[in-house]
Protein backbone atom coordinates (compact mmCIF):
# COMPACT_ATOMS: atom_id res chain seq x y z
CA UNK A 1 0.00 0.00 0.00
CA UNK A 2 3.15 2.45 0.22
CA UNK A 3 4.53 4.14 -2.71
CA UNK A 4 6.91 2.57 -4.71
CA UNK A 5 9.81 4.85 -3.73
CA UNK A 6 9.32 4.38 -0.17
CA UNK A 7 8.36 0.32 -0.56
CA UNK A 8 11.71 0.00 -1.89
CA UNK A 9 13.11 1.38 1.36
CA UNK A 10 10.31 0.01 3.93
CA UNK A 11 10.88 -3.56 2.62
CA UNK A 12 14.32 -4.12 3.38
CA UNK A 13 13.97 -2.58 7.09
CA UNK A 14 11.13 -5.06 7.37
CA UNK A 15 13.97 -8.00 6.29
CA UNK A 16 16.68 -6.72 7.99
CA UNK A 17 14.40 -6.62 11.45
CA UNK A 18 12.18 -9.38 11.04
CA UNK A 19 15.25 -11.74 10.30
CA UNK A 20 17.14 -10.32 13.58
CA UNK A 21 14.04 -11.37 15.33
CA UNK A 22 13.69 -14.80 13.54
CA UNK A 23 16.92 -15.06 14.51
CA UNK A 24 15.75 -14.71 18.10
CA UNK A 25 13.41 -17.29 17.60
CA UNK A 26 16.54 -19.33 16.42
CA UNK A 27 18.00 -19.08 19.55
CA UNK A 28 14.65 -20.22 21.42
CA UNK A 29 15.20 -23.49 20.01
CA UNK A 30 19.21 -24.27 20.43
CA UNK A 31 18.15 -23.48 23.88
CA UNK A 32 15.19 -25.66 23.93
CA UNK A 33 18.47 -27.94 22.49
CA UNK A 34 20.37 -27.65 25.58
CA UNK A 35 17.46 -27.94 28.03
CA UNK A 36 17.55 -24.75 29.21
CA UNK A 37 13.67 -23.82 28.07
CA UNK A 38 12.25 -25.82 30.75
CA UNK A 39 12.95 -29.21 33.01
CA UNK A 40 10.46 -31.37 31.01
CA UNK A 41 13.01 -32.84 28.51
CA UNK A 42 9.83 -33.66 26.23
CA UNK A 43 8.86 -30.25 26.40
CA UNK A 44 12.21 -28.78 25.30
CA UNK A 45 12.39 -31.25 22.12
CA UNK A 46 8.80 -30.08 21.45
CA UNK A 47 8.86 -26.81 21.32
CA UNK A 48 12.45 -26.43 19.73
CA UNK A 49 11.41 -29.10 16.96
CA UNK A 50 8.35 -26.79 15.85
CA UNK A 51 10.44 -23.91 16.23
CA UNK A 52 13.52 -24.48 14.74
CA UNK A 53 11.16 -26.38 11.76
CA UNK A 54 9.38 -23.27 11.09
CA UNK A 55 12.76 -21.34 9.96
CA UNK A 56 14.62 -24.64 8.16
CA UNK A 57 16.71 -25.23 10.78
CA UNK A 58 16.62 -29.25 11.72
CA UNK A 59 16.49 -29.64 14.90
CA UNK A 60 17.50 -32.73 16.52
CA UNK A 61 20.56 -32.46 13.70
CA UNK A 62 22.25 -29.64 15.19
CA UNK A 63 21.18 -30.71 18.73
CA UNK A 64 23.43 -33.40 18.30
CA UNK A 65 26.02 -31.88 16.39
CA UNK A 66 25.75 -29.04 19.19
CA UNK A 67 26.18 -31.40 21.88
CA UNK A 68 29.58 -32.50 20.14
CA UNK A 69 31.06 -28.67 19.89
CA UNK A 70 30.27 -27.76 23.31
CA UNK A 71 31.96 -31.39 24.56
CA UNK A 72 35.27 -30.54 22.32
CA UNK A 73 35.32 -26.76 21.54
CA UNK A 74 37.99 -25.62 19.90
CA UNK A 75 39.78 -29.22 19.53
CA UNK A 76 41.34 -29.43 15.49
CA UNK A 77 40.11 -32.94 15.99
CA UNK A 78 36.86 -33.26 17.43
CA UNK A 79 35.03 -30.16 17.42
CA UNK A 80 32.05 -30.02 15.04
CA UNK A 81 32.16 -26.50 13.94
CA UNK A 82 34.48 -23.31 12.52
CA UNK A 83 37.29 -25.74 12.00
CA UNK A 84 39.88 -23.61 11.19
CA UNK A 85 41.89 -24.08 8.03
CA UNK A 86 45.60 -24.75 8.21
CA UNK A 87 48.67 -23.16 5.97
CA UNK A 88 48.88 -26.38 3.77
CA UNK A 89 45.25 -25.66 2.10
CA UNK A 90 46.25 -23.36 -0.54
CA UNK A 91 43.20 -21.94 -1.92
CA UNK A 92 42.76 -19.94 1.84
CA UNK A 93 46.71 -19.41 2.64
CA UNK A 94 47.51 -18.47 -1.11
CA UNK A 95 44.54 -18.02 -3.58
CA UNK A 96 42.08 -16.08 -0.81
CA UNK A 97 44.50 -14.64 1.29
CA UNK A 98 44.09 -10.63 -0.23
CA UNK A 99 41.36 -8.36 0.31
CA UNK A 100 39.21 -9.28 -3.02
CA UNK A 101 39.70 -12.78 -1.93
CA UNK A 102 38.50 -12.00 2.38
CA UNK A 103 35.36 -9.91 0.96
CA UNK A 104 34.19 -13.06 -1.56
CA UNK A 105 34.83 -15.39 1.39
CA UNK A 106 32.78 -12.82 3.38
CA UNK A 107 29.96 -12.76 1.23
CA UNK A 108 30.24 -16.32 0.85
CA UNK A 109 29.86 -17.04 4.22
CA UNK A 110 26.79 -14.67 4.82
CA UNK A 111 24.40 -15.48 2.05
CA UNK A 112 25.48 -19.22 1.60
CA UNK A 113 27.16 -20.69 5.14
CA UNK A 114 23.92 -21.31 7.07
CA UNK A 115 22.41 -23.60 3.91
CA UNK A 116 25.53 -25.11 3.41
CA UNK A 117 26.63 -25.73 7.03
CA UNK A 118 23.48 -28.01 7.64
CA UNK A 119 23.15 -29.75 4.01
CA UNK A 120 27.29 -30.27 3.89
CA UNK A 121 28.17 -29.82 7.05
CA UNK A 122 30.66 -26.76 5.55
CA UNK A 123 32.36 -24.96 8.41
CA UNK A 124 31.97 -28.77 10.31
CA UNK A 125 34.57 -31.56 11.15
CA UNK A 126 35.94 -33.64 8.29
CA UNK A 127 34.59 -37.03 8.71
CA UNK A 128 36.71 -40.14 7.32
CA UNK A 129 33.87 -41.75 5.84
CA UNK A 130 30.20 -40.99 5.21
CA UNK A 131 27.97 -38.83 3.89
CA UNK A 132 28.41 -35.55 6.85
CA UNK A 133 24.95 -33.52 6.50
CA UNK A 134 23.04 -32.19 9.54
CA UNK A 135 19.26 -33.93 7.31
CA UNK A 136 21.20 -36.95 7.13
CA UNK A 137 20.22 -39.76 9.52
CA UNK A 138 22.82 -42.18 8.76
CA UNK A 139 25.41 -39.35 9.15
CA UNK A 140 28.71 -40.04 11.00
CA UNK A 141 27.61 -37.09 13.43
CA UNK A 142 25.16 -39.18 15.03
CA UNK A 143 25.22 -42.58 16.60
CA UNK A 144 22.30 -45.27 16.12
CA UNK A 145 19.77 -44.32 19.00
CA UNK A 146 19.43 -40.80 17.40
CA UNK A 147 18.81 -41.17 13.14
CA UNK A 148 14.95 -41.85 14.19
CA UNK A 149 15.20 -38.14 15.70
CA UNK A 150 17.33 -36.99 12.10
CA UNK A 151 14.36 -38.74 10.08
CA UNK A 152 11.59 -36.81 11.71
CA UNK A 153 13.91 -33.48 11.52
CA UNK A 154 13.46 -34.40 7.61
CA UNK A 155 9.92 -34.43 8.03
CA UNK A 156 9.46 -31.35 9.92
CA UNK A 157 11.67 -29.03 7.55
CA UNK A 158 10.20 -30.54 4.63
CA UNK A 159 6.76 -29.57 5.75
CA UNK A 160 7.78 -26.23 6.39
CA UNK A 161 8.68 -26.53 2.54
CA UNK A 162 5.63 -27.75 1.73
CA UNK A 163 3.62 -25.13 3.38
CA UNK A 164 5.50 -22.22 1.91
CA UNK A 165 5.02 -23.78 -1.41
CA UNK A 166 1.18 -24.36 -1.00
CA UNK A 167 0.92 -20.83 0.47
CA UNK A 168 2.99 -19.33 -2.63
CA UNK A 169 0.44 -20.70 -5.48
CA UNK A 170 -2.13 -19.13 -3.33
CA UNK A 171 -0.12 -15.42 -2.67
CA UNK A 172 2.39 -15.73 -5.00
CA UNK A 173 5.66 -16.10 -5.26
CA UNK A 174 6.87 -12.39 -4.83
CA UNK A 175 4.49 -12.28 -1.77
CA UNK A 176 6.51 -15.00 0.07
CA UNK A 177 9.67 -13.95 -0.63
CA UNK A 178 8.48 -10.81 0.91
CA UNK A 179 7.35 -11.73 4.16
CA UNK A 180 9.36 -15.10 4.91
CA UNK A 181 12.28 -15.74 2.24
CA UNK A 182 14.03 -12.54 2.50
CA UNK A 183 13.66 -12.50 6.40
CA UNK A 184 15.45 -16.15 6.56
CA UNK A 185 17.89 -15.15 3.91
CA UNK A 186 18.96 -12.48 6.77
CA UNK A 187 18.23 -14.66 9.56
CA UNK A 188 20.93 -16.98 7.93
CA UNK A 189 23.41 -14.40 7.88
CA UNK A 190 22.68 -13.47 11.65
CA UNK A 191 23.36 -16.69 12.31
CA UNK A 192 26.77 -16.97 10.50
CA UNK A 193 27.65 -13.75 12.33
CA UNK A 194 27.01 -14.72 15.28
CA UNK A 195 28.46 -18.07 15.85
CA UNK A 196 31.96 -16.86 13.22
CA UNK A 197 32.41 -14.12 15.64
CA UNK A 198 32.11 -15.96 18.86
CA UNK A 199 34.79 -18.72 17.63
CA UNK A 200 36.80 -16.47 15.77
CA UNK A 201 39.20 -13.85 16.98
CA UNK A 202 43.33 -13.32 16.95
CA UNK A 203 43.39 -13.79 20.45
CA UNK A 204 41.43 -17.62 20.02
CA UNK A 205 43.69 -20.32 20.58
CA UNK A 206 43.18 -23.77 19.70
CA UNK A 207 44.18 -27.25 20.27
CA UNK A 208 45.27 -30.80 19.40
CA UNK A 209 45.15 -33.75 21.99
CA UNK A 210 48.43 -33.10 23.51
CA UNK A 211 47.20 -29.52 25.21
CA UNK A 212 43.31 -29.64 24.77
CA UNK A 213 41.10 -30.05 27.69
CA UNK A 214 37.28 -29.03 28.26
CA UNK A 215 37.47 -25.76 30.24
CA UNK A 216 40.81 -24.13 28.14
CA UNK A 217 38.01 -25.01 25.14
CA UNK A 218 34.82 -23.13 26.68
CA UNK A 219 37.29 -20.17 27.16
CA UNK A 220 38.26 -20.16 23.84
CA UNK A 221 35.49 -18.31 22.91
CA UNK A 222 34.48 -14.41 22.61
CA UNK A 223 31.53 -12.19 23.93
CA UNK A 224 30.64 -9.53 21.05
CA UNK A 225 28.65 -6.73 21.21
CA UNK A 226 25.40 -6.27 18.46
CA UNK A 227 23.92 -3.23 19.85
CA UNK A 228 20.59 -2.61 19.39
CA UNK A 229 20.24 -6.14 17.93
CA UNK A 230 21.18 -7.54 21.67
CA UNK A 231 17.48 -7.28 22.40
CA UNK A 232 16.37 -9.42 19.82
CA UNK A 233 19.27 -12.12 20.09
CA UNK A 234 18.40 -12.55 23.71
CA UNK A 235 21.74 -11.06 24.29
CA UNK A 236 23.36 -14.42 23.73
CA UNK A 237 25.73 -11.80 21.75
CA UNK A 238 27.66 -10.76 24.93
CA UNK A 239 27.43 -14.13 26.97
CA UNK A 240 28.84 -16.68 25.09
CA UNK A 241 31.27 -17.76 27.24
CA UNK A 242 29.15 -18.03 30.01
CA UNK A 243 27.03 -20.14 27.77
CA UNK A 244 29.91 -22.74 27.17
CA UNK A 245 30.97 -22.76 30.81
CA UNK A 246 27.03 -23.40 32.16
CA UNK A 247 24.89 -24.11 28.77
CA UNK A 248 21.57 -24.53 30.29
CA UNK A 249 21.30 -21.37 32.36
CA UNK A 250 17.99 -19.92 30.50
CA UNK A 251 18.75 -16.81 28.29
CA UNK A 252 16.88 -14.72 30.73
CA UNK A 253 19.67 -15.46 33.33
CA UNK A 254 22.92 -15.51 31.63
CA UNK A 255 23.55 -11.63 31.43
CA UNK A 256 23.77 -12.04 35.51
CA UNK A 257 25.54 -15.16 35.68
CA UNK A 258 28.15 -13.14 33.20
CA UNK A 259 28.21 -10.63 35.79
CA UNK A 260 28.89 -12.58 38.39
CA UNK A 261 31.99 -15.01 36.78
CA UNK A 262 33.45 -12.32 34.95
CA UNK A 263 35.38 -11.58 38.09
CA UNK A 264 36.79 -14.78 39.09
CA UNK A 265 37.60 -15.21 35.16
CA UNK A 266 39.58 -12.08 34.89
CA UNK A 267 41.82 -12.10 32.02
CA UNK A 268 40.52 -15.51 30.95
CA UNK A 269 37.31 -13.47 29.81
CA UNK A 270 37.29 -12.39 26.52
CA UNK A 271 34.92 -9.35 25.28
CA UNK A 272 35.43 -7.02 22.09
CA UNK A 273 33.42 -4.54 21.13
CA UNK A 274 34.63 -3.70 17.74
CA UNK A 275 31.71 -2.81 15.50
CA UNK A 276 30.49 -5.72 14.37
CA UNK A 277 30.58 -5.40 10.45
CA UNK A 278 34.20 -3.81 11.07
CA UNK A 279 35.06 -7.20 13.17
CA UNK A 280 33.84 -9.98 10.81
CA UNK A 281 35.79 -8.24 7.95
CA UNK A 282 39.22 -8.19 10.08
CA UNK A 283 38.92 -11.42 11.58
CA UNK A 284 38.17 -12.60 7.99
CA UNK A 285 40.73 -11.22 6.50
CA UNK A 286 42.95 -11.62 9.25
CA UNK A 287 42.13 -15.16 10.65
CA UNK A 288 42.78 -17.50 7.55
CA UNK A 289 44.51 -20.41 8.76
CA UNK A 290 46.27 -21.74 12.18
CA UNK A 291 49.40 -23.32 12.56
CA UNK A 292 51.23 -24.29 16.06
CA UNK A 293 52.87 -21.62 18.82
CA UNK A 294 55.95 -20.70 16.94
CA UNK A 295 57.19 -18.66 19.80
CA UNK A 296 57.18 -21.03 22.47
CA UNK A 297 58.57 -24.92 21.61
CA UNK A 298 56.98 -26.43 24.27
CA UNK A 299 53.27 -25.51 23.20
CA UNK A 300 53.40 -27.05 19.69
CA UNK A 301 49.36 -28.23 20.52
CA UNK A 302 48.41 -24.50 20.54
CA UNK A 303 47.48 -23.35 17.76
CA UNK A 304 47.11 -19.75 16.69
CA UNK A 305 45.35 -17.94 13.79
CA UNK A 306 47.94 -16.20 10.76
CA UNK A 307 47.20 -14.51 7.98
């Protein structure tokens, strides 16, 4: 009903907000993943199944995967997600390693990671057989008691599908991308920007067998700071790390229980502030590939990000 000069502007605010917010939603159901929505167990599955369904996200595939990252984060060998590259890939130490080649990576990551991720398990540990894919039930990523859960994840995302197709002969096309497609195209880029920047910093460290254990892992992580978009993440933005120290303190409580650890963490706790579109580009042009301490012999199994 607005006029078309204005439409053009209106409609991308209504993207750029409503996807922040789905992205909200988003977090709703990783939490409902971690138990931290309620202590009924069926409840939780329930409501972050529908949830997470609703915006193509499946759920019982990255609860599992999930699981896996919080149990090894930041371990080169087991942790399911942001595996860094290492010097001896070429296309990211060579071919990419230049501005033109950080901003296609950058785009890359924003309009295609979130698909990707979850159909090829991009971004994910390397697998030495199988077919790795988060809609997958006979995935390595899960073990036998769990592919029933992955086939009904298939079933909830693909009626999702189904709806949004049935709606789009009735509205149209144009009228869906409007309202829903455009909103999850930014959700998806929320969602890259969120969990890149959390694991992905100069200052990140991480680890092979010989020097990995659980708690160096949860502190290899960083709070950021979204601004007015902390709202409508929950502020999961700026508590990450309490998040991989306690992961199934409800969102509503984590802000205090940052509070309250940030003290005994001191220097352990990490927080930047950098604007956030001013962060993603230097940590993606700066963070391209790790390789081990090469200041201090005896730490070969910590590894640091080069450029």
């Amino acid at each position: 009903m607005l006029p078309k000069p204005l439409a053009y502007v209106a409609w991308p605010v209504y993207w750029f907000f409503q996807g922040a917010y789905l992205m909200g939603l988003w977090v709703i159901g990783h939490e409902c993943g971690h138990h931290g929505f309620s202590e009924y167990p069926w409840l939780n599955d329930t409501i972050g199944f529908i949830v997470h369904s609703l915006i193509l996200t499946p759920y019982f595939g990255f609860k599992y995967s999930h699981r896996t990252h919080h149990a090894n984060t930041n371990s080169i060998e087991y942790d399911e997600v942001w595996i860094p590259k290492r010097k001896a890939d070429k296309l990211y130490s060579e071919i990419l390693n230049n501005p033109t080649g950080a901003f296609v990576v950058f785009v890359f990551k924003i309009v295609l990671g979130f698909p990707l991720y979850f159909v090829f398990n991009l971004y994910g540990r390397k697998y030495d057989k199988g077919i790795t894919s988060h809609f997958y039930p006979y995935s390595p990523i899960f073990n036998d008691s769990e592919r029933f859960q992955i086939f009904l994840t298939d079933l909830g995302v693909f009626a999702t599908c189904y709806a949004i197709y049935k709606v789009a002969l009735i509205k149209g096309v144009q009228w869906v991308m409007n309202l829903y497609g455009m909103p999850i195209l930014f959700m998806s880029g929320f969602f890259i920007l969120l969990t890149y920047l959390h694991h992905t910093h100069p200052s990140i460290p991480h680890y092979d067998s010989t020097e990995w254990d659980w708690l160096r892992g949860a502190l290899a992580t960083v709070d950021r700071n979204f601004g007015i978009l902390n709202h409508a993440f929950h502020d999961v933005t700026r508590t990450h790390t309490v998040h991989h120290l306690f992961p199934t303190i409800p969102h509503y409580h984590t802000f205090e229980a940052r509070e309250a650890v940030k003290p005994i963490l001191g220097e352990y706790y990490k927080y930047d502030d950098t604007p956030i579109l001013e962060a993603v580009w230097r940590e993606t042009k700066d963070c391209i590939f790790i390789e081990p301490d090469e200041v201090n012999e005896q730490k070969k199994g910590i590894y640091w990000f080069y450029k």
